[in-house]
C-alpha atoms as a PDB file:
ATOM      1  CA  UNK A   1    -147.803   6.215 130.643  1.00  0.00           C
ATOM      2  CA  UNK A   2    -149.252   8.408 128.357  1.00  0.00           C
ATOM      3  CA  UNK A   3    -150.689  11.849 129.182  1.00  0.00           C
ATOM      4  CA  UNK A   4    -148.508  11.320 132.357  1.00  0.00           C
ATOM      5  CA  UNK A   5    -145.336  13.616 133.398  1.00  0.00           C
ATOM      6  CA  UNK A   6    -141.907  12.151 133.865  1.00  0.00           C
ATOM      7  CA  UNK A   7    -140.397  12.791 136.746  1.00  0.00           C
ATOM      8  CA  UNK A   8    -136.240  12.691 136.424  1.00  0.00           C
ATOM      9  CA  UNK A   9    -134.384  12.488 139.362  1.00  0.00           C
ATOM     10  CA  UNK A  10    -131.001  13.601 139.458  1.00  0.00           C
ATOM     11  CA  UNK A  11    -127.824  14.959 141.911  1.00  0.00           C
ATOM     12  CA  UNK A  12    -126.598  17.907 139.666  1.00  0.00           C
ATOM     13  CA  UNK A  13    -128.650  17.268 136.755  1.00  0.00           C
ATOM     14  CA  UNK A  14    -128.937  21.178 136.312  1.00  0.00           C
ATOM     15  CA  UNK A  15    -125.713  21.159 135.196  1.00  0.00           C
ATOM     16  CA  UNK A  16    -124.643  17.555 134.154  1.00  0.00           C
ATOM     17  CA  UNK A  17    -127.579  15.637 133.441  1.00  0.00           C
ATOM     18  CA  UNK A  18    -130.365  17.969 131.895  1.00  0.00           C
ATOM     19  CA  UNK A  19    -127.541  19.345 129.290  1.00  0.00           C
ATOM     20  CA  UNK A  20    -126.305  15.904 128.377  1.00  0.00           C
ATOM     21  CA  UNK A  21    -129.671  14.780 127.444  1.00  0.00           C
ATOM     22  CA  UNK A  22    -130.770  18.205 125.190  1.00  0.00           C
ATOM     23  CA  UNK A  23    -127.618  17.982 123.389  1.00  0.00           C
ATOM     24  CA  UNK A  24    -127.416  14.517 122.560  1.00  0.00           C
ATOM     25  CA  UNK A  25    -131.563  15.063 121.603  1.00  0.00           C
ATOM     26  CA  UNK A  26    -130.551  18.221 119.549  1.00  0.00           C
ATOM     27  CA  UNK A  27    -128.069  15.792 117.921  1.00  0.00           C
ATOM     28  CA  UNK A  28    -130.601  13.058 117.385  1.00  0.00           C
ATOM     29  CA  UNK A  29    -132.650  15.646 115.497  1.00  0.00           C
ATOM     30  CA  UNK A  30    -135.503  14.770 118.439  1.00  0.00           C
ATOM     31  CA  UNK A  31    -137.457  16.905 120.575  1.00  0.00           C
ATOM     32  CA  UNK A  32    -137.094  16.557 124.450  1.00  0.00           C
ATOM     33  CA  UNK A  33    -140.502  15.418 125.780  1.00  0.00           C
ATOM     34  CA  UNK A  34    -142.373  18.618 127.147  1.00  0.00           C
ATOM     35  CA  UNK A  35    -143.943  16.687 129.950  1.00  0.00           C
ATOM     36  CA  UNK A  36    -140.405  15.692 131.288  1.00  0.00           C
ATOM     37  CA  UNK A  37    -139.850  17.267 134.871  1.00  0.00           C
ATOM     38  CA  UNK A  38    -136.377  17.242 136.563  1.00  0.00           C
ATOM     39  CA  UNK A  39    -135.788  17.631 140.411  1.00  0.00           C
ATOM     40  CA  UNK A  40    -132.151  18.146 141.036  1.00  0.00           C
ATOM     41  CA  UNK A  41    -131.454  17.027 144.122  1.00  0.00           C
ATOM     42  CA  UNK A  42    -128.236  18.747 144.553  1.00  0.00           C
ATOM     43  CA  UNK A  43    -129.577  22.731 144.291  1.00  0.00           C
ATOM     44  CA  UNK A  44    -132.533  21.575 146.762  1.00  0.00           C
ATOM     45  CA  UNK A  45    -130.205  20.094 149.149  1.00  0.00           C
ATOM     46  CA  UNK A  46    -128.111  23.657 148.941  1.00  0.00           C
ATOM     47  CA  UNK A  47    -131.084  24.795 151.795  1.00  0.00           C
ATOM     48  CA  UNK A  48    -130.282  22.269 154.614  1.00  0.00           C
ATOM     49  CA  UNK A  49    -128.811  23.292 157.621  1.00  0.00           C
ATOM     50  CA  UNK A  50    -126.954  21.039 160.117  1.00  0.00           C
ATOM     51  CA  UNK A  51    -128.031  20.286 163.675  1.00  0.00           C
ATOM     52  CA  UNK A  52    -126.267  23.749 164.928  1.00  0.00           C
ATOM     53  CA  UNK A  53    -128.515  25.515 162.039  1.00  0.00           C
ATOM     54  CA  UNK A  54    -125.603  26.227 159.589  1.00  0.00           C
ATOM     55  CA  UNK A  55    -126.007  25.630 156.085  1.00  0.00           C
ATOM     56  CA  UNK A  56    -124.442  22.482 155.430  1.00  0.00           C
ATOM     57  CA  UNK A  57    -120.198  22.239 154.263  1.00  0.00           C
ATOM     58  CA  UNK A  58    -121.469  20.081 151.232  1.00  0.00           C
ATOM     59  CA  UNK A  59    -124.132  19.307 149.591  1.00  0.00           C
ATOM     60  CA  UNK A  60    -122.539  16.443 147.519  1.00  0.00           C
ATOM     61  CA  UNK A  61    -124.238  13.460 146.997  1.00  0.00           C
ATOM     62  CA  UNK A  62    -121.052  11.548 149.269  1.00  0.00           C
ATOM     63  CA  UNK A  63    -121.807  14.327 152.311  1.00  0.00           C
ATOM     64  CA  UNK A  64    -125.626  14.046 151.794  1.00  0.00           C
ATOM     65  CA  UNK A  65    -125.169  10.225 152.917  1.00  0.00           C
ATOM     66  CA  UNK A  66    -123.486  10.939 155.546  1.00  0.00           C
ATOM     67  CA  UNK A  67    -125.427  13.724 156.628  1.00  0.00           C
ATOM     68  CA  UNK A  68    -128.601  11.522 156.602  1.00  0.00           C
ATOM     69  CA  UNK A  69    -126.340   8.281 157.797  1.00  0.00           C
ATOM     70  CA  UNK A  70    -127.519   6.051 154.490  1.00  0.00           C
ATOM     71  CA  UNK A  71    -125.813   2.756 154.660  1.00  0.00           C
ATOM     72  CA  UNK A  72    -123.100   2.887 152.196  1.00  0.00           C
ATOM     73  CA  UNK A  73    -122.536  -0.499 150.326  1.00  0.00           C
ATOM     74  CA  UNK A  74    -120.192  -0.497 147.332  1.00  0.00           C
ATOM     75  CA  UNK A  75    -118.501   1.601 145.827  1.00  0.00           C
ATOM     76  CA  UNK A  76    -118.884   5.682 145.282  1.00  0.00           C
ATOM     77  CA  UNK A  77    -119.448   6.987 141.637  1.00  0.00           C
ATOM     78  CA  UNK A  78    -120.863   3.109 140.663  1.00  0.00           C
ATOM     79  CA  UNK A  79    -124.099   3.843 138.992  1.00  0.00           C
ATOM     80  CA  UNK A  80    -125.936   1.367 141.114  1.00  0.00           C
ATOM     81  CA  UNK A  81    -125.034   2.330 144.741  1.00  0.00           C
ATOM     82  CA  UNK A  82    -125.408   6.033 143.261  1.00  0.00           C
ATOM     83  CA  UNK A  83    -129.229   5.612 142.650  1.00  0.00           C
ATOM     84  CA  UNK A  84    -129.872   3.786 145.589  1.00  0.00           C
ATOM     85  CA  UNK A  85    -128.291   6.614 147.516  1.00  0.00           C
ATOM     86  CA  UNK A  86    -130.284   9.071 145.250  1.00  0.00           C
ATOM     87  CA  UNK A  87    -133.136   7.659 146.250  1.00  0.00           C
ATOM     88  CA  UNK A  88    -132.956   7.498 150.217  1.00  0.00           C
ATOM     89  CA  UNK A  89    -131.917  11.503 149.490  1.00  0.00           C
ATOM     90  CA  UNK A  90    -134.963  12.043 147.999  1.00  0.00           C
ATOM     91  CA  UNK A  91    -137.001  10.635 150.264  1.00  0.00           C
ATOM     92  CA  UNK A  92    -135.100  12.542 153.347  1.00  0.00           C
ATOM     93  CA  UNK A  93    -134.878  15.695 151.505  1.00  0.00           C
ATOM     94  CA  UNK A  94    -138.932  15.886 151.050  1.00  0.00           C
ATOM     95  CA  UNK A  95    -139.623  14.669 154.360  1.00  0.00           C
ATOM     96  CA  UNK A  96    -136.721  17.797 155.408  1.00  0.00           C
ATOM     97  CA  UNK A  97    -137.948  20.571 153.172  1.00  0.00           C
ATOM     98  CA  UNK A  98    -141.517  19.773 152.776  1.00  0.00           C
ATOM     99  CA  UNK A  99    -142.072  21.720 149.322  1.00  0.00           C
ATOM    100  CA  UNK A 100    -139.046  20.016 147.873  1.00  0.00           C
ATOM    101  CA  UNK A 101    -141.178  18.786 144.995  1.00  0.00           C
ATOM    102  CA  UNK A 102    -142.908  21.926 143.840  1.00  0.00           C
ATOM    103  CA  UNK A 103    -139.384  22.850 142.875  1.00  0.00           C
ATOM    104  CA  UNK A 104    -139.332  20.728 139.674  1.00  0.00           C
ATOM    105  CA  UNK A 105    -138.700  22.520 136.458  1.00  0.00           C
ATOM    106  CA  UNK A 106    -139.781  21.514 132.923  1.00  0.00           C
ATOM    107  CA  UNK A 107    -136.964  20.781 130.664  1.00  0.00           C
ATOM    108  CA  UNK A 108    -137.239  24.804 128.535  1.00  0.00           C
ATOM    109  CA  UNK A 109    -136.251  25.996 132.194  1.00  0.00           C
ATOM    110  CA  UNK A 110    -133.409  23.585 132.905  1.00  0.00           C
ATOM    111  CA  UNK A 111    -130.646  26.261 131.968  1.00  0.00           C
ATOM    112  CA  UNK A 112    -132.554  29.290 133.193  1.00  0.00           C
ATOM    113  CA  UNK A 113    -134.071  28.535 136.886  1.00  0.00           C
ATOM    114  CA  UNK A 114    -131.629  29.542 138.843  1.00  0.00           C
END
C-alpha cells in the first residue's frame, strides 16, 4: 500500500523486535522504511490496573491472557497462538486505555521513547 504507514504490532518489540529488525537492516545495507510505526504492546499494557486499582503483577503477554481471560489453545511461545493472543490484547488494550494508539513511535524513536 503505497503512501500508506505500517503499523507493527508487537509484545516487547521496544526491546526485542524493533532492534532485531534495524540490525539485521543495517546488515542488509537497507534502510528501515520511515513510514513503519510500532505499538508495543507490552510498555502500553505497563498502565493497567486490576479490578482493586493496582497496577497489574505482570504485564507479560502469558498474564495479559489471563488478565483479559483469552482462550488459550496451544501452546505458549508458538508463533501462531502468540499472534492470535497479540491480537485479542490489542483489541482489549484500546478498548481499556482509549489513546493506546496515539502511542505508536516511528522506527528513529524505537530506542529513545521511553
Amino acid at each position: 500500500m503505497a503512501d500508506k504507514p505500517v503499523l507493527w504490532v508487537t509484545h516487547n518489540g521496544r526491546n526485542f523486535d524493533v532492534p532485531f529488525l534495524m540490525y539485521e537492516f543495517q546488515r542488509c545495507k537497507i534502510e528501515m522504511p520511515g513510514d513503519w510505526l510500532f505499538v508495543d504492546t507490552l510498555h502500553n499494557s505497563r498502565q493497567l490496573v486490576d479490578s482493586n486499582g493496582l497496577k497489574l503483577k505482570s504485564a507479560s503477554l502469558e498474564k495479559l491472557r489471563e488478565h483479559y481471560e483469552i482462550p488459550f489453545a496451544g501452546s505458549a511461545h508458538r508463533a501462531m497462538q502468540d499472534v492470535t493472543t497479540l491480537c485479542y490484547v490489542l483489541q482489549k488494550l484500546t478498548f481499556e486505555l482509549k489513546l493506546f494508539l496515539k502511542k505508536n513511535y516511528p522506527v528513529g524513536e524505537a530506542l529513545t521513547v521511553g
